[in-house]
N, C-alpha and C. Protein backbone atom coordinates (compact mmCIF):
# COMPACT_ATOMS: atom_id res chain seq x y z
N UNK A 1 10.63 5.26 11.39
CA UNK A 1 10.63 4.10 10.52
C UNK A 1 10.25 2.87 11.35
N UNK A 2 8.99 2.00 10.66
CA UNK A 2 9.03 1.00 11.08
C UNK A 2 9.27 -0.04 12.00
N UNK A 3 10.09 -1.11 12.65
CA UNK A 3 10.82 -2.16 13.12
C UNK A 3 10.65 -3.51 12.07
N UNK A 4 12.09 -3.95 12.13
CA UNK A 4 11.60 -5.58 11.69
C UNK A 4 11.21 -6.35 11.98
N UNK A 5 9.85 -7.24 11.70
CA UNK A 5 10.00 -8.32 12.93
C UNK A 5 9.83 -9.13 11.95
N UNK A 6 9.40 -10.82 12.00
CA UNK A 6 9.84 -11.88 11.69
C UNK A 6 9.62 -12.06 9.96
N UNK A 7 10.62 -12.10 9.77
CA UNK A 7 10.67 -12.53 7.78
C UNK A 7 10.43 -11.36 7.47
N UNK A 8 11.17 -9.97 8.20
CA UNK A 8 11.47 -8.66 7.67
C UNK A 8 10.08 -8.04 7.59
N UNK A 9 8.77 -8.50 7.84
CA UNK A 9 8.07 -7.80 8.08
C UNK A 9 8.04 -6.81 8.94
N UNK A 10 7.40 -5.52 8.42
CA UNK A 10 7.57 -4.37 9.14
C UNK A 10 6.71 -4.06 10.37
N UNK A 11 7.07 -4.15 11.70
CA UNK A 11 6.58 -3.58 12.87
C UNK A 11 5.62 -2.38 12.46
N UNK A 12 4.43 -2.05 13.19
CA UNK A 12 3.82 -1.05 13.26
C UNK A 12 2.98 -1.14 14.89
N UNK A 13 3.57 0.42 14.67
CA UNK A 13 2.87 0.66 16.46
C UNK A 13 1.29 0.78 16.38
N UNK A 14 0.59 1.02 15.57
CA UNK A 14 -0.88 0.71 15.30
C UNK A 14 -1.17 -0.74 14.56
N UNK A 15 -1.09 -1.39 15.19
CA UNK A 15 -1.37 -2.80 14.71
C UNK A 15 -2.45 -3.23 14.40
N UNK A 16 -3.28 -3.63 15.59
CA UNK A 16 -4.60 -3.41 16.10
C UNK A 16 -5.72 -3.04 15.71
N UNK A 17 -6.45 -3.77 14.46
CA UNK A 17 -7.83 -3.09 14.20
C UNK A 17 -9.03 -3.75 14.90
N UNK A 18 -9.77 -3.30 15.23
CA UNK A 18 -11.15 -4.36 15.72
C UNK A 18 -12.24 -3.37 15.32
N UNK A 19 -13.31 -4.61 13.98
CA UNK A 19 -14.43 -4.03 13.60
C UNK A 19 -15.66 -4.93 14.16
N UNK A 20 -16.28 -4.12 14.13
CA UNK A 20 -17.46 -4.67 14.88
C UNK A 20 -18.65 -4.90 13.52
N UNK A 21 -19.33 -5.83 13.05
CA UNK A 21 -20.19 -5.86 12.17
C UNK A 21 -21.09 -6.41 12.65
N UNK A 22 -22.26 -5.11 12.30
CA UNK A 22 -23.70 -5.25 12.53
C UNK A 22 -24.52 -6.70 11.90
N UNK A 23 -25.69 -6.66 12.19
CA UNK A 23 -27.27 -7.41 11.51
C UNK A 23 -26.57 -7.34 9.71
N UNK A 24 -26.55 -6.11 9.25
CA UNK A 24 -26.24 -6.17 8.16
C UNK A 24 -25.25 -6.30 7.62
N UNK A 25 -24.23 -6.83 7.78
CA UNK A 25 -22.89 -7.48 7.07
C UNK A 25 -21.90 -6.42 6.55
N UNK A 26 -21.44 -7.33 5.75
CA UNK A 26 -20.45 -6.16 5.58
C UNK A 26 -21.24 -4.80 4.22
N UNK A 27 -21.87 -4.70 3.87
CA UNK A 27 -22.66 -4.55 3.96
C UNK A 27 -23.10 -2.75 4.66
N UNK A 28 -23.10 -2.92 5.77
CA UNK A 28 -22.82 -1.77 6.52
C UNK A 28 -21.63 -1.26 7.46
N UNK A 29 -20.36 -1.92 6.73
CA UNK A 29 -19.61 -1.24 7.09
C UNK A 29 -18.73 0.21 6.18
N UNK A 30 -17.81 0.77 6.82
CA UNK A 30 -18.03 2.02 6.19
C UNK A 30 -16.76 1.45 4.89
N UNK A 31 -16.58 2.27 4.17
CA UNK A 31 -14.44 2.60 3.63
C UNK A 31 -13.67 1.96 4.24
N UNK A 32 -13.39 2.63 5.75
CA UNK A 32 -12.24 2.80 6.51
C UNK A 32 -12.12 1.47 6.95
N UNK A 33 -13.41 0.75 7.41
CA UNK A 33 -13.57 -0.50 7.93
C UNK A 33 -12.92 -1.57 6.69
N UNK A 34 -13.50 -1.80 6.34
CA UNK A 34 -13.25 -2.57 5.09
C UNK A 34 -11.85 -2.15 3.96
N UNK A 35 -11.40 -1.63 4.22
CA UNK A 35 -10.01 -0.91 4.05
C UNK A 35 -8.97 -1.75 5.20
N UNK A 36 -8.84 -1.79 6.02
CA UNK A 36 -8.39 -2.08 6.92
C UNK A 36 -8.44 -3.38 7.09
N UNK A 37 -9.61 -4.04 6.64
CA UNK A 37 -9.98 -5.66 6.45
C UNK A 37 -9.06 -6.04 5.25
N UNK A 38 -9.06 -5.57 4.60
CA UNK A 38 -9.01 -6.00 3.52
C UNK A 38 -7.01 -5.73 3.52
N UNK A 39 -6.35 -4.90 4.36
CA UNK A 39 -5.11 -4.70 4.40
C UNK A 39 -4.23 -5.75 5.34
N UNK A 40 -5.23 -6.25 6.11
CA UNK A 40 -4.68 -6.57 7.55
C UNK A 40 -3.93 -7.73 7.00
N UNK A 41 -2.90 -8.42 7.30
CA UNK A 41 -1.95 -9.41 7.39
C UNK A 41 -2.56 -10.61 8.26
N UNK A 42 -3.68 -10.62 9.29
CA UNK A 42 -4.29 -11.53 9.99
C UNK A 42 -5.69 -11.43 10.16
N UNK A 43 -6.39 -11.88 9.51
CA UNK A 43 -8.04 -11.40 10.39
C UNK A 43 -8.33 -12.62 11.29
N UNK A 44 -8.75 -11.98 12.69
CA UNK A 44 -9.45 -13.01 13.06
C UNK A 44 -10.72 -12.88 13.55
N UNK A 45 -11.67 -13.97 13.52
CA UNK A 45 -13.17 -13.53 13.68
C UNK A 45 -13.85 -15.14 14.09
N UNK A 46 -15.18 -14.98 14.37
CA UNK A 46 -15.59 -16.22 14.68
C UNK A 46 -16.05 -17.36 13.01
N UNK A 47 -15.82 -18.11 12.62
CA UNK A 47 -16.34 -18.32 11.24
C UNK A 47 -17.25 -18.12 10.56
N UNK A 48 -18.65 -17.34 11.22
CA UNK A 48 -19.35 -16.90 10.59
C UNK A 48 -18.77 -15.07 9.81
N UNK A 49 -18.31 -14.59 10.86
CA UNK A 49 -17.36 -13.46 10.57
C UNK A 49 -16.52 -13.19 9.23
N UNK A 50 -15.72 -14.67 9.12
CA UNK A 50 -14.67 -14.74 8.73
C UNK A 50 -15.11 -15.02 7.18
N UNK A 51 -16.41 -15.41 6.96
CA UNK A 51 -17.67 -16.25 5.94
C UNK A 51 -17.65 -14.88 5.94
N UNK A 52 -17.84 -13.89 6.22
CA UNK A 52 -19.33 -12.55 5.37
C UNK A 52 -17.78 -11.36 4.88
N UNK A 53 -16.54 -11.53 5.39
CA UNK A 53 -15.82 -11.04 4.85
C UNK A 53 -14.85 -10.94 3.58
N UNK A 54 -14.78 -12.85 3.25
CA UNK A 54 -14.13 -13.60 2.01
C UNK A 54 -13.33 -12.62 1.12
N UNK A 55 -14.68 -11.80 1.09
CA UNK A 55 -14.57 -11.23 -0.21
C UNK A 55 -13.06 -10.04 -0.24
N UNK A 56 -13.23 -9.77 1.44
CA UNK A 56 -12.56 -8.25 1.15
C UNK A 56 -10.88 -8.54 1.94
N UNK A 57 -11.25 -10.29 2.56
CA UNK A 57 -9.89 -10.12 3.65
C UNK A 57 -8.91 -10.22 2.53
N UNK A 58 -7.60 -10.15 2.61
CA UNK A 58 -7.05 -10.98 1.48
C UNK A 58 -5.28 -11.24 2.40
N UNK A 59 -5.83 -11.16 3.78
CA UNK A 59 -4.58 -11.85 4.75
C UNK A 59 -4.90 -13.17 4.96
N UNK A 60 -4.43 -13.83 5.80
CA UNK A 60 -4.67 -14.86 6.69
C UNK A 60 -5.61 -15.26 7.19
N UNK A 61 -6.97 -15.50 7.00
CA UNK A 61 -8.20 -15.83 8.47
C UNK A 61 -7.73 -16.62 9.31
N UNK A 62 -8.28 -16.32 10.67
CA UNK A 62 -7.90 -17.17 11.91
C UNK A 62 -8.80 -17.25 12.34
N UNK A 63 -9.60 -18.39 12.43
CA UNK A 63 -11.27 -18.53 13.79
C UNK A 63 -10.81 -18.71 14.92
N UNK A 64 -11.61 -18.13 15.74
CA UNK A 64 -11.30 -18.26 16.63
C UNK A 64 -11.26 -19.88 17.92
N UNK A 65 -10.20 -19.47 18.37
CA UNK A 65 -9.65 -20.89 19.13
C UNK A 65 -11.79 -21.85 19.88
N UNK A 66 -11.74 -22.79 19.69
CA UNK A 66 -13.25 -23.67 20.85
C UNK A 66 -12.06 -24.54 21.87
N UNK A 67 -12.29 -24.07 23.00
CA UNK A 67 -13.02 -23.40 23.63
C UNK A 67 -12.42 -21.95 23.56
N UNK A 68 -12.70 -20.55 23.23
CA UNK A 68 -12.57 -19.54 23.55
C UNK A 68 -11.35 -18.87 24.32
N UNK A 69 -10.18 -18.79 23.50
CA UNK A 69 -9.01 -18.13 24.40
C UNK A 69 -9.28 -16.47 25.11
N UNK A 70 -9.88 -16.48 25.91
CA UNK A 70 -10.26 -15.34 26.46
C UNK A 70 -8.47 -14.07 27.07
N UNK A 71 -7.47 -15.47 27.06
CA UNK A 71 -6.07 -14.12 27.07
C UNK A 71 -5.55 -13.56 25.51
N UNK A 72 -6.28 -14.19 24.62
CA UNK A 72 -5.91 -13.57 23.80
C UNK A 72 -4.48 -13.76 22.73
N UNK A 73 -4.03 -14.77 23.22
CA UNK A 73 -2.48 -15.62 23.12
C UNK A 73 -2.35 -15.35 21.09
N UNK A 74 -2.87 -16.12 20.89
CA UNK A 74 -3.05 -15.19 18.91
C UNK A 74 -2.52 -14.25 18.96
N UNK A 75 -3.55 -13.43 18.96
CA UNK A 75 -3.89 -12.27 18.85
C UNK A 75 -2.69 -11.57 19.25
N UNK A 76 -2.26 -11.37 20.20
CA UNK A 76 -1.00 -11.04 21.26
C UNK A 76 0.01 -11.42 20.62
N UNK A 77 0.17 -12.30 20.00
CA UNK A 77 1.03 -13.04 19.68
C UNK A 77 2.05 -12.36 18.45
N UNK A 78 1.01 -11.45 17.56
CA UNK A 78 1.18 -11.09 16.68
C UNK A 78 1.40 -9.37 16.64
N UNK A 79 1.82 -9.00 17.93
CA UNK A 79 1.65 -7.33 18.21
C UNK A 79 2.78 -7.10 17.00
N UNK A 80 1.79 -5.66 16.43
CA UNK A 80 3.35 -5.07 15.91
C UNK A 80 3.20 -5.74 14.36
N UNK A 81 1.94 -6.56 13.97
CA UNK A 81 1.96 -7.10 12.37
C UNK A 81 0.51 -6.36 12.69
N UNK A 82 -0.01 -6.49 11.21
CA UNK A 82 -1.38 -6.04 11.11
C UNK A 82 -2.54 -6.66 11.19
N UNK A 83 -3.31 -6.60 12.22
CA UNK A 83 -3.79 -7.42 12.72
C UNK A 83 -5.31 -6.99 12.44
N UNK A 84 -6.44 -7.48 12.05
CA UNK A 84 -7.63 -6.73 12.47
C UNK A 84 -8.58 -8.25 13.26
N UNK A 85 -9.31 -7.90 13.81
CA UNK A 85 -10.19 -8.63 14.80
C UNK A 85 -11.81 -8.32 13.98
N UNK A 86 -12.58 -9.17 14.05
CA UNK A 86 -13.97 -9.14 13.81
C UNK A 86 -14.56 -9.77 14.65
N UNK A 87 -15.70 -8.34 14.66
CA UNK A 87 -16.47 -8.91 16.38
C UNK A 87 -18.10 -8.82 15.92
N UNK A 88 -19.55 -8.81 16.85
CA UNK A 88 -20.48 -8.97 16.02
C UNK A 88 -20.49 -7.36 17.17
N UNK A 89 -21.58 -6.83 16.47
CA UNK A 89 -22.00 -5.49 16.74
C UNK A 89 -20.99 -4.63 17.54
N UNK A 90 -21.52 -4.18 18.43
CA UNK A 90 -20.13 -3.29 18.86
C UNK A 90 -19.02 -3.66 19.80
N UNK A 91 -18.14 -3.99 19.35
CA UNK A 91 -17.14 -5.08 20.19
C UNK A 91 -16.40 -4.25 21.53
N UNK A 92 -17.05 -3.11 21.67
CA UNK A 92 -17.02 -2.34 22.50
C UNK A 92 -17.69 -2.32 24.06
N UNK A 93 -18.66 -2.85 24.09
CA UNK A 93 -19.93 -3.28 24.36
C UNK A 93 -19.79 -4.50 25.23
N UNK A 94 -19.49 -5.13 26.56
CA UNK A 94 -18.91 -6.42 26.78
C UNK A 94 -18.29 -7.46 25.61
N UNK A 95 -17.62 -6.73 24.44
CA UNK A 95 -17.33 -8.00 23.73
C UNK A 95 -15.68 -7.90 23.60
N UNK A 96 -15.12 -8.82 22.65
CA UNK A 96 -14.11 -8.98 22.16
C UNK A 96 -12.69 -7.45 22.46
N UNK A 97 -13.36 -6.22 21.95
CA UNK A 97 -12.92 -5.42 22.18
C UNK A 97 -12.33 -4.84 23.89
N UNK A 98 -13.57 -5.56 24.91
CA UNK A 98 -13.18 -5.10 26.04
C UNK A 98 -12.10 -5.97 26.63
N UNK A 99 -12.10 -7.04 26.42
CA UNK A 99 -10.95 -7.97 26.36
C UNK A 99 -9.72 -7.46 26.11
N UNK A 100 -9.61 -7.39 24.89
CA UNK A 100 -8.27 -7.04 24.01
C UNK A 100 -8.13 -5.92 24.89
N UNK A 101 -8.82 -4.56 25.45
CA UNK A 101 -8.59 -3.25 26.04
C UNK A 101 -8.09 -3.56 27.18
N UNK A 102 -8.11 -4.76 27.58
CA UNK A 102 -7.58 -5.24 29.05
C UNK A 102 -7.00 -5.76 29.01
N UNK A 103 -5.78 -6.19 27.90
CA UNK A 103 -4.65 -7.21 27.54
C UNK A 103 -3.52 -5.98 27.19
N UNK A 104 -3.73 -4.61 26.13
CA UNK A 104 -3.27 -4.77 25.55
C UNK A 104 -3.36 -2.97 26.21
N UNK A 105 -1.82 -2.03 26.80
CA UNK A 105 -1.71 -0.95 27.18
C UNK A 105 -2.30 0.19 25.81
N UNK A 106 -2.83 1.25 26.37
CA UNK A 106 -3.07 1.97 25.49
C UNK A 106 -1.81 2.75 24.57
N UNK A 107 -1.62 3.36 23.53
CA UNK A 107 -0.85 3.40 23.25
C UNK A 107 -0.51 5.15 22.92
């Protein structure tokens, strides 16, 4: 079961989503992606990101911090709520994702 954390929201040990969206928007993302957008309790993305999703987030948007919080302090901030991240193509790839993979123990 779960954990509580703040205002009885429920802890989850998969918190953590990060989608990466292509040239073609959302658009080309799959179900699972957009499922997950659309569940998350926080999205955060850069505002163009946060613009091509409107439709499907229906948490919180968060743009991201200028100048660029590269530790991640948000994001982190919120372990354990549902979180998804939007990145541009594969956030896998020197982006957003390799960051967060270096903040945040595997699980």
């Amino acid at each position: 079961m779960p954990a509580e954390g703040p205002r009885g929201a429920k802890l989850n040990s998969r918190w953590l989503t990060i989608v990466g969206i292509g040239e073609d928007g959302v658009a080309g993302l799959g179900d699972e992606a957009k499922r997950l957008i659309a569940e998350a309790e926080f999205v955060f993305g850069g505002t163009r990101h946060l613009a091509l999703v409107v439709s499907l987030a229906k948490g919180e948007a968060r743009a991201w911090p200028t100048p660029f919080d590269a530790e991640m302090r948000d994001v982190l901030a919120l372990s354990g709520r549902r979180v998804c991240v939007l990145a541009s193509g594969d956030p896998f790839f020197h982006g957003v994702g390799v960051t967060l993979a270096r903040k945040i123990p595997p699980q």
